[in-house]
N, C-alpha and C. Protein backbone atom coordinates (compact mmCIF):
# COMPACT_ATOMS: atom_id res chain seq x y z
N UNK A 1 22.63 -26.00 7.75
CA UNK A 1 23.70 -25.20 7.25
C UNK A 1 23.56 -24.94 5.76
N UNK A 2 23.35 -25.79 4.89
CA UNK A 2 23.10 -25.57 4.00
C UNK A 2 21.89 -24.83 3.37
N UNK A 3 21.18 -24.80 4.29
CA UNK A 3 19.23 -23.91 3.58
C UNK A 3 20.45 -22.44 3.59
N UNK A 4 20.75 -22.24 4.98
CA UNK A 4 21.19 -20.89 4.86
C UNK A 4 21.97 -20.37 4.00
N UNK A 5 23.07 -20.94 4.21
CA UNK A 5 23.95 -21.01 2.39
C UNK A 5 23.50 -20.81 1.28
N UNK A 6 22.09 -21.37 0.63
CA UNK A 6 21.11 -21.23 -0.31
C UNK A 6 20.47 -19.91 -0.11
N UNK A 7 20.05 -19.50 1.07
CA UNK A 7 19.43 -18.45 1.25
C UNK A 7 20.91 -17.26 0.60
N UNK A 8 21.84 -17.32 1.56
CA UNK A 8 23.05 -16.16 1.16
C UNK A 8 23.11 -16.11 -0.61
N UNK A 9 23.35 -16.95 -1.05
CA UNK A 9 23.45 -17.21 -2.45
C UNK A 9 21.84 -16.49 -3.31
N UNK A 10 21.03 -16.93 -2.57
CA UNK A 10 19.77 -16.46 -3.70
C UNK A 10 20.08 -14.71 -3.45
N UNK A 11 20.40 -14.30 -2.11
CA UNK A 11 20.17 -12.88 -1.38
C UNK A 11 21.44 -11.98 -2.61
N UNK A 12 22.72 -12.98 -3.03
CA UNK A 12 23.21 -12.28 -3.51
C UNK A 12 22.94 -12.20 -5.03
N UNK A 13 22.53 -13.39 -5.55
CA UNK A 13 22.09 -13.36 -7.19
C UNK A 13 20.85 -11.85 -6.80
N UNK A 14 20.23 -11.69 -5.99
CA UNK A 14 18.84 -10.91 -6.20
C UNK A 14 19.87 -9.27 -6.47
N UNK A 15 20.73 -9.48 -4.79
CA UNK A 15 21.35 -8.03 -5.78
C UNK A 15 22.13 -7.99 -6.60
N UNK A 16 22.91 -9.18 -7.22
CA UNK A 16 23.01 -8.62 -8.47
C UNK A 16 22.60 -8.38 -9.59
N UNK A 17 21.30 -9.00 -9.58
CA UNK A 17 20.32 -8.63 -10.79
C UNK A 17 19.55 -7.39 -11.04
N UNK A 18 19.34 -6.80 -9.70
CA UNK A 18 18.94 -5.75 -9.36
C UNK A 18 20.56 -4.36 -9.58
N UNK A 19 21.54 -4.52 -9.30
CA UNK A 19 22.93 -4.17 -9.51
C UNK A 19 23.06 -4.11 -11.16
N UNK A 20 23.21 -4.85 -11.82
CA UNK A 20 23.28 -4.88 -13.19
C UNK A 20 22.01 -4.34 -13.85
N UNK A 21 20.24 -4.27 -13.32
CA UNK A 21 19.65 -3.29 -14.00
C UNK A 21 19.64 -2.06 -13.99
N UNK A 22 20.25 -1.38 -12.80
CA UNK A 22 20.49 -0.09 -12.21
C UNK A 22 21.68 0.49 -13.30
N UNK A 23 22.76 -0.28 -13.73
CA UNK A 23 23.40 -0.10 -14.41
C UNK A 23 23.12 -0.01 -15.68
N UNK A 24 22.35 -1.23 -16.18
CA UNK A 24 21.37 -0.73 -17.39
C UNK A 24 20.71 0.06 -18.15
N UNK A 25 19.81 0.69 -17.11
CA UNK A 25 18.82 1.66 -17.12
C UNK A 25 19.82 2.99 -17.25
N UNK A 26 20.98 3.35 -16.11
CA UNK A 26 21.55 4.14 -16.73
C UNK A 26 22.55 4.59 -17.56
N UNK A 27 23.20 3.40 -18.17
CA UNK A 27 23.76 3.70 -19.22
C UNK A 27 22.97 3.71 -20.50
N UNK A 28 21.49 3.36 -20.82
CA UNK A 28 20.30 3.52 -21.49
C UNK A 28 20.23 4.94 -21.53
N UNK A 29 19.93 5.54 -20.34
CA UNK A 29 19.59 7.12 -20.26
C UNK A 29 20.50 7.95 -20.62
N UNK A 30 22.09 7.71 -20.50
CA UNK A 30 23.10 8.78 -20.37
C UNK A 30 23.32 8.10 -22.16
N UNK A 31 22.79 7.29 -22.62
CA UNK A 31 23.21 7.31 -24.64
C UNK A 31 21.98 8.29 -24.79
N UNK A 32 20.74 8.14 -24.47
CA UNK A 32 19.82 8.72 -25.42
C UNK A 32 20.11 10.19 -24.89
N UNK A 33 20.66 11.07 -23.67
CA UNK A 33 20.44 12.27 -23.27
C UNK A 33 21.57 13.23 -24.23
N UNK A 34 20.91 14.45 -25.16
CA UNK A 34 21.77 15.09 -25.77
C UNK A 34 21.77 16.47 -25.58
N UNK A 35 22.84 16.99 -24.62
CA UNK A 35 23.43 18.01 -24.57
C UNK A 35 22.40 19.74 -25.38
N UNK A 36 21.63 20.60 -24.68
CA UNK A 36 21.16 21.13 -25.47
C UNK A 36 22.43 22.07 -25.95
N UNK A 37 21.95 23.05 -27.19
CA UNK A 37 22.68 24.07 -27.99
C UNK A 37 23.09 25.20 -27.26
N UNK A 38 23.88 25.69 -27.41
CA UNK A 38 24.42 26.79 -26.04
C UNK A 38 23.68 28.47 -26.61
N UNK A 39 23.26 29.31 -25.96
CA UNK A 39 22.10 29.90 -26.15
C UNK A 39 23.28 31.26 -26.14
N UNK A 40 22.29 32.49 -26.33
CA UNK A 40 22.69 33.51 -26.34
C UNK A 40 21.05 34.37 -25.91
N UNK A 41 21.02 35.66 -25.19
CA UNK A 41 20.08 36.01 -24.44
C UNK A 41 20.08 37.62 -25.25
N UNK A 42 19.34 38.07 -25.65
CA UNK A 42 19.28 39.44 -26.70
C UNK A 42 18.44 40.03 -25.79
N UNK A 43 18.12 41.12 -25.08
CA UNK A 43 17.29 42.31 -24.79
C UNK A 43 17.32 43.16 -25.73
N UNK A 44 15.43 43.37 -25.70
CA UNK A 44 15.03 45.02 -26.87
C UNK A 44 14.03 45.17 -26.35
N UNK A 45 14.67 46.76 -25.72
CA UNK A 45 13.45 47.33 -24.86
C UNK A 45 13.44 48.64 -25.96
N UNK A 46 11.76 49.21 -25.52
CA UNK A 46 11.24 50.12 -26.56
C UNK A 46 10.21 49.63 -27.83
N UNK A 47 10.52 47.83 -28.22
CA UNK A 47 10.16 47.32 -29.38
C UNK A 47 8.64 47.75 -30.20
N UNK A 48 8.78 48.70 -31.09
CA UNK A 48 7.22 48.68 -31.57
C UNK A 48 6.41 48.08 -32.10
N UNK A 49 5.21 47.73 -31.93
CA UNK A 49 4.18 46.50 -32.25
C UNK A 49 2.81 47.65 -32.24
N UNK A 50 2.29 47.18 -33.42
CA UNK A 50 0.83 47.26 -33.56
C UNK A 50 0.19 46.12 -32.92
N UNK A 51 -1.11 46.22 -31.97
CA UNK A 51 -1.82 45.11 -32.30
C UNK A 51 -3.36 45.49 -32.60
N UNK A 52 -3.70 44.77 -33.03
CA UNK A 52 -5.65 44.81 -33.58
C UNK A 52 -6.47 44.17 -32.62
N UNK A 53 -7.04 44.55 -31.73
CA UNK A 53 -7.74 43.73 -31.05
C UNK A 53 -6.72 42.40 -30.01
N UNK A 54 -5.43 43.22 -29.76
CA UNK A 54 -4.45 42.49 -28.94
C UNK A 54 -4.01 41.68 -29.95
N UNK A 55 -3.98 41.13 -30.96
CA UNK A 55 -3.22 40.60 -31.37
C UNK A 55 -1.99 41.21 -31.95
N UNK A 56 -0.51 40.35 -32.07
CA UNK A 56 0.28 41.03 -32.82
C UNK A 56 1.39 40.10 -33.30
N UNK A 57 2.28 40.57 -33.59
CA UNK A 57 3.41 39.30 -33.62
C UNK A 57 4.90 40.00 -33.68
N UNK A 58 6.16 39.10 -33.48
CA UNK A 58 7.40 40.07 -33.91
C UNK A 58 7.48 39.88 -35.19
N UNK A 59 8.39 40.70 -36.02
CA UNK A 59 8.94 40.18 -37.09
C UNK A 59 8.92 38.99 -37.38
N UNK A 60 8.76 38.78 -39.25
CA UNK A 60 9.15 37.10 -39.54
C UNK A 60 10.27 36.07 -39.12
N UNK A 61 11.15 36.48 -38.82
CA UNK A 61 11.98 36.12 -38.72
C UNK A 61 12.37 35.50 -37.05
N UNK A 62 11.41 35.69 -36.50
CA UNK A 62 11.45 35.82 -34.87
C UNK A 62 10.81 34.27 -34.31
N UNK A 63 11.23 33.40 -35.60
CA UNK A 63 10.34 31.68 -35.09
C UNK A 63 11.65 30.81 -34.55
N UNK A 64 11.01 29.47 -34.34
CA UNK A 64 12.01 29.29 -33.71
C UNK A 64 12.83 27.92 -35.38
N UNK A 65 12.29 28.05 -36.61
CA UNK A 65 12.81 27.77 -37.50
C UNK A 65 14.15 28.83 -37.63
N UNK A 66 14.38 30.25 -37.28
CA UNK A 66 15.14 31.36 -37.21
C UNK A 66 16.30 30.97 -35.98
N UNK A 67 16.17 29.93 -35.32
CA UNK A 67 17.40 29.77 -34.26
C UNK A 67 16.85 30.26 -32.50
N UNK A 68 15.25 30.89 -32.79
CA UNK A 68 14.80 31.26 -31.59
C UNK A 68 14.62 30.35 -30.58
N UNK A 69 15.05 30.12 -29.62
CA UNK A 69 14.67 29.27 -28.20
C UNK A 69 13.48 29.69 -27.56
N UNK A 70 13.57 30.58 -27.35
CA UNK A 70 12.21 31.29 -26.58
C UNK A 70 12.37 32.99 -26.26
N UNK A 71 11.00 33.47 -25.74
CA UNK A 71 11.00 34.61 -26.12
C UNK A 71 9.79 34.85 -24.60
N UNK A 72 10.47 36.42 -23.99
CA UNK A 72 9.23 36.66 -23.08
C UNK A 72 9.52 38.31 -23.19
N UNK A 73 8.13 38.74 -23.45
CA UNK A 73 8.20 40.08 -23.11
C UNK A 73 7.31 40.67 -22.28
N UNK A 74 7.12 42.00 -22.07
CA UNK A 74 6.42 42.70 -20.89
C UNK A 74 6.26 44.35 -22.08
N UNK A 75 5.24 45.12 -21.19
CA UNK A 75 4.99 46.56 -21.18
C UNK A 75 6.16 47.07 -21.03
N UNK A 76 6.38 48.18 -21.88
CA UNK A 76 7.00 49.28 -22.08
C UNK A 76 6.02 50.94 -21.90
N UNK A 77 5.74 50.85 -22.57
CA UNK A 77 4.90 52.62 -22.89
C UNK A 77 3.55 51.87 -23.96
N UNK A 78 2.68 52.73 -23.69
CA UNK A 78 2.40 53.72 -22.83
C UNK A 78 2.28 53.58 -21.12
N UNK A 79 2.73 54.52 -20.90
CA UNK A 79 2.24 54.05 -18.87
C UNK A 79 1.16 54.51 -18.33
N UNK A 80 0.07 55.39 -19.33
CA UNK A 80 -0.73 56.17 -18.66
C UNK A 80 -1.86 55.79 -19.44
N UNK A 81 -3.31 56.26 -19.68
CA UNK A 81 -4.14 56.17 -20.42
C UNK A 81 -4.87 54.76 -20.53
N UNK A 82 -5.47 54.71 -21.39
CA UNK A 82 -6.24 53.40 -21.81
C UNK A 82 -5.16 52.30 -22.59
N UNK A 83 -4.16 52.23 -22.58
CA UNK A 83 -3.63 51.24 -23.57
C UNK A 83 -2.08 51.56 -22.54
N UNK A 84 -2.29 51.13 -21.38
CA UNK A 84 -1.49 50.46 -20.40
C UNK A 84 -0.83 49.28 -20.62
N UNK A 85 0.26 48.19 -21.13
CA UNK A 85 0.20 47.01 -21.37
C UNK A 85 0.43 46.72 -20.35
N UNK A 86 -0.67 45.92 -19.99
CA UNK A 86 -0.29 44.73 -18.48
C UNK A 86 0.02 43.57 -18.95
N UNK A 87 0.21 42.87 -19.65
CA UNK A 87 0.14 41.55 -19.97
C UNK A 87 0.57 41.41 -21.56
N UNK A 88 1.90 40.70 -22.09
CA UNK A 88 1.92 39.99 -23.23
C UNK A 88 2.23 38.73 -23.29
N UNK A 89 1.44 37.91 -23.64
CA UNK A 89 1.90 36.89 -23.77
C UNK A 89 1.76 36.06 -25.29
N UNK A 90 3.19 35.27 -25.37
CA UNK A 90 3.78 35.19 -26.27
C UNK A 90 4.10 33.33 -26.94
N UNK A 91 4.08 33.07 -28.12
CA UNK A 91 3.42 32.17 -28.79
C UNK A 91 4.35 32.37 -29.81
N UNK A 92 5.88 31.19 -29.25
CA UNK A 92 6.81 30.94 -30.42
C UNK A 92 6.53 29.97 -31.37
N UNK A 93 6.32 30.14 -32.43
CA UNK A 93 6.54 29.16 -34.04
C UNK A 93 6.89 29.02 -34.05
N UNK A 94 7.05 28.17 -35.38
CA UNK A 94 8.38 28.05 -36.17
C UNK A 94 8.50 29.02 -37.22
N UNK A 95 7.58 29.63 -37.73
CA UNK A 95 8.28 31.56 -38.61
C UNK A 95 7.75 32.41 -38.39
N UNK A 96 7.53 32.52 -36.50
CA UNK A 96 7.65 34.00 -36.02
C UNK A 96 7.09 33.35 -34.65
N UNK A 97 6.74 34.80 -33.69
CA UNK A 97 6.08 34.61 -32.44
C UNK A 97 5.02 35.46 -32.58
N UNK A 98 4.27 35.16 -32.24
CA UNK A 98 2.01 35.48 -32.36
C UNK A 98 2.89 36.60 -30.46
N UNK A 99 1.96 37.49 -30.71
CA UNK A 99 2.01 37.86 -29.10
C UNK A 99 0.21 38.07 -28.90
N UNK A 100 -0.33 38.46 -28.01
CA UNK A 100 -1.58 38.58 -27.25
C UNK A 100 -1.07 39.53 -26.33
N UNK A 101 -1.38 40.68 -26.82
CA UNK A 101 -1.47 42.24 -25.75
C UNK A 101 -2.34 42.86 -25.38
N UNK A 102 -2.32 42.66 -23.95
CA UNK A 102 -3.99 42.91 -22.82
C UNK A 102 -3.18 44.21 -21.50
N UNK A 103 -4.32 44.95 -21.73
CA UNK A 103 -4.63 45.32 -20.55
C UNK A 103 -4.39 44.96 -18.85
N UNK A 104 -3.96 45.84 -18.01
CA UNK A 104 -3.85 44.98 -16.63
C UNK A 104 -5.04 44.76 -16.22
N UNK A 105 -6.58 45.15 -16.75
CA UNK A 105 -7.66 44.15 -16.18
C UNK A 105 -8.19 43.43 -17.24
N UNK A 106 -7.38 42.82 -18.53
CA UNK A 106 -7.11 41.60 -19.36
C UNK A 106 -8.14 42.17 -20.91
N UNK A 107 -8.33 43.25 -20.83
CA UNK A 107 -9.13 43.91 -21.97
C UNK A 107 -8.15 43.88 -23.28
N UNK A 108 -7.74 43.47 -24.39
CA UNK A 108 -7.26 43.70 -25.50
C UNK A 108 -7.33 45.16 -25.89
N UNK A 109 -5.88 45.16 -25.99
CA UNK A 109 -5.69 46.50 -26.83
C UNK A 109 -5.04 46.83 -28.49
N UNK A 110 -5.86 47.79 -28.69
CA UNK A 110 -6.03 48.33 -29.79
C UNK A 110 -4.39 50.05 -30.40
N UNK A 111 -4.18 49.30 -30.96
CA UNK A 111 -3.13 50.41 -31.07
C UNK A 111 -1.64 50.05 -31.02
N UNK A 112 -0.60 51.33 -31.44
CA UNK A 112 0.57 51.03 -31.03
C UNK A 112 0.98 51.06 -29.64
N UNK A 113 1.79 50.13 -29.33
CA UNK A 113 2.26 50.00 -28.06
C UNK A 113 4.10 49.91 -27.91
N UNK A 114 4.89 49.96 -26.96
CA UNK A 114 6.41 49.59 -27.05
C UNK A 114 6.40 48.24 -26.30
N UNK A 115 6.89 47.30 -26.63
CA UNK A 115 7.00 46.29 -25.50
C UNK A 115 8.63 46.39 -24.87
N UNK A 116 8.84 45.57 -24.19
CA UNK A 116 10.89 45.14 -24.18
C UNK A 116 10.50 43.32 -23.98
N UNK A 117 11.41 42.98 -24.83
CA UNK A 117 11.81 41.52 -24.67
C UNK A 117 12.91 40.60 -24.80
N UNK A 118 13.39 40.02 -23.94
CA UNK A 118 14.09 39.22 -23.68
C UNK A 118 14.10 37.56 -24.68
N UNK A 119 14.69 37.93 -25.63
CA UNK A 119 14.73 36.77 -27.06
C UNK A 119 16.27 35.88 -26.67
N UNK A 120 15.58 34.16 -26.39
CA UNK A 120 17.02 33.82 -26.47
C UNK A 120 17.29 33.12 -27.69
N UNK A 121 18.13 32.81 -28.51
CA UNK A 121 18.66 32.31 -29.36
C UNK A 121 19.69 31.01 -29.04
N UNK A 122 19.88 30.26 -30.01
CA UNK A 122 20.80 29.23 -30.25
C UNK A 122 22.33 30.14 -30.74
N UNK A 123 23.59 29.44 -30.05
CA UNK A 123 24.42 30.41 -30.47
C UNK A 123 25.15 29.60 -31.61
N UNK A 124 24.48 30.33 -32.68
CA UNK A 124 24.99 29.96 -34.18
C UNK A 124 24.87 31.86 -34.88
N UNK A 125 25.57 30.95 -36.36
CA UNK A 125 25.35 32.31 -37.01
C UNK A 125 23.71 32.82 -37.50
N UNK A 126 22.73 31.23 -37.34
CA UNK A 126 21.72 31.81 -37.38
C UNK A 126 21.17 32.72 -36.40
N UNK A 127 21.53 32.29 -35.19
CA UNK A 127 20.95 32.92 -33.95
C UNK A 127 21.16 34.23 -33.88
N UNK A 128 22.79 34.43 -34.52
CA UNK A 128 23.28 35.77 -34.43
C UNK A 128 22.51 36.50 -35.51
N UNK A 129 22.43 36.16 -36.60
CA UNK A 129 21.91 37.10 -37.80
C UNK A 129 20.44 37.32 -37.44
N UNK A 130 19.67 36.27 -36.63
CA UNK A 130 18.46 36.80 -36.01
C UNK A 130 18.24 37.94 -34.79
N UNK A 131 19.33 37.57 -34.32
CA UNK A 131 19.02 39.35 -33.03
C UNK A 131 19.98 40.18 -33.90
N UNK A 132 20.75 40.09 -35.04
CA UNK A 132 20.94 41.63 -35.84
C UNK A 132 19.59 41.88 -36.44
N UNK A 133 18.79 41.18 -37.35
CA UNK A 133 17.78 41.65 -37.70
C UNK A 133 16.70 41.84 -36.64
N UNK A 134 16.71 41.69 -35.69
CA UNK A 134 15.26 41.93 -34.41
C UNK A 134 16.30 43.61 -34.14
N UNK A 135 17.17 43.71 -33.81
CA UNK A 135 17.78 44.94 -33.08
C UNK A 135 17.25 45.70 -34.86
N UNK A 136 17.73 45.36 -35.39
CA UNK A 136 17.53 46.63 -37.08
C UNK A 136 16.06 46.95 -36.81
N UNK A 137 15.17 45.51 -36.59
CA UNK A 137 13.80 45.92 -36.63
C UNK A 137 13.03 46.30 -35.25
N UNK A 138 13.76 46.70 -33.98
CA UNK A 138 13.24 47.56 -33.32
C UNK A 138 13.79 49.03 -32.94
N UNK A 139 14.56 49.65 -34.17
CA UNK A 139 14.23 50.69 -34.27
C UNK A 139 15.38 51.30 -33.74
């Protein structure tokens, strides 16, 4: 009678040691987890960009030192000819975003192009004074 008794007793110290680390672990996780910044989502379609050999970038102001979260854009114009944009892809800083503008069979292009992109921001007054100046600077 008694082994078993010993046994019930060890069975319950085990879950509660196991009970109290579960509890541990997540009140550990829920101090260190912090709430991200509440965003704001800007579209600018039409945007003009030079690039040299596909490279290009947005405005200075377009990093993510500026309040930027992230940034994705796509082809606009031209739709016809040799300088088709199939592909931009995009490379946020911290004082600006680098883009890489290719061709749909991945050739770098040379020239002006329009992109449209979808810029999200942190919703502060930085965030805001950054999509007034991206909207001033696409035109």
């Amino acid at each position: 009678m008694s082994f078993r008794l010993s046994s019930w007793r060890l069975v319950l110290a085990v879950l509660a040691v196991v009970l109290l680390a579960v509890l541990g672990v997540s009140a550990l996780s829920r101090a260190d987890a912090q709430q991200p910044p509440p965003t704001v989502v800007g579209v600018f379609s039409n945007f003009p960009v030079t690039a040299s050999n596909g490279f290009s970038n947005l405005p200075e102001f377009s990093g993510s030192g500026d309040g930027v979260v992230g940034v994705a854009c796509t082809g606009a114009s031209p739709r016809s000819g040799t300088r088709i944009v199939g592909q931009v892809v995009t490379e946020l800083r911290t004082d600006l975003t680098y883009l890489r503008i290719m061709r749909n069979d991945g050739l770098a292009i040379t020239g002006n192009v329009l992109i449209n992109c979808a810029i999200e921001v942190e919703d502060t007054a930085a965030g805001a004074a950054t999509l007034d100046r991206l909207q001033a600077a696409s035109g």
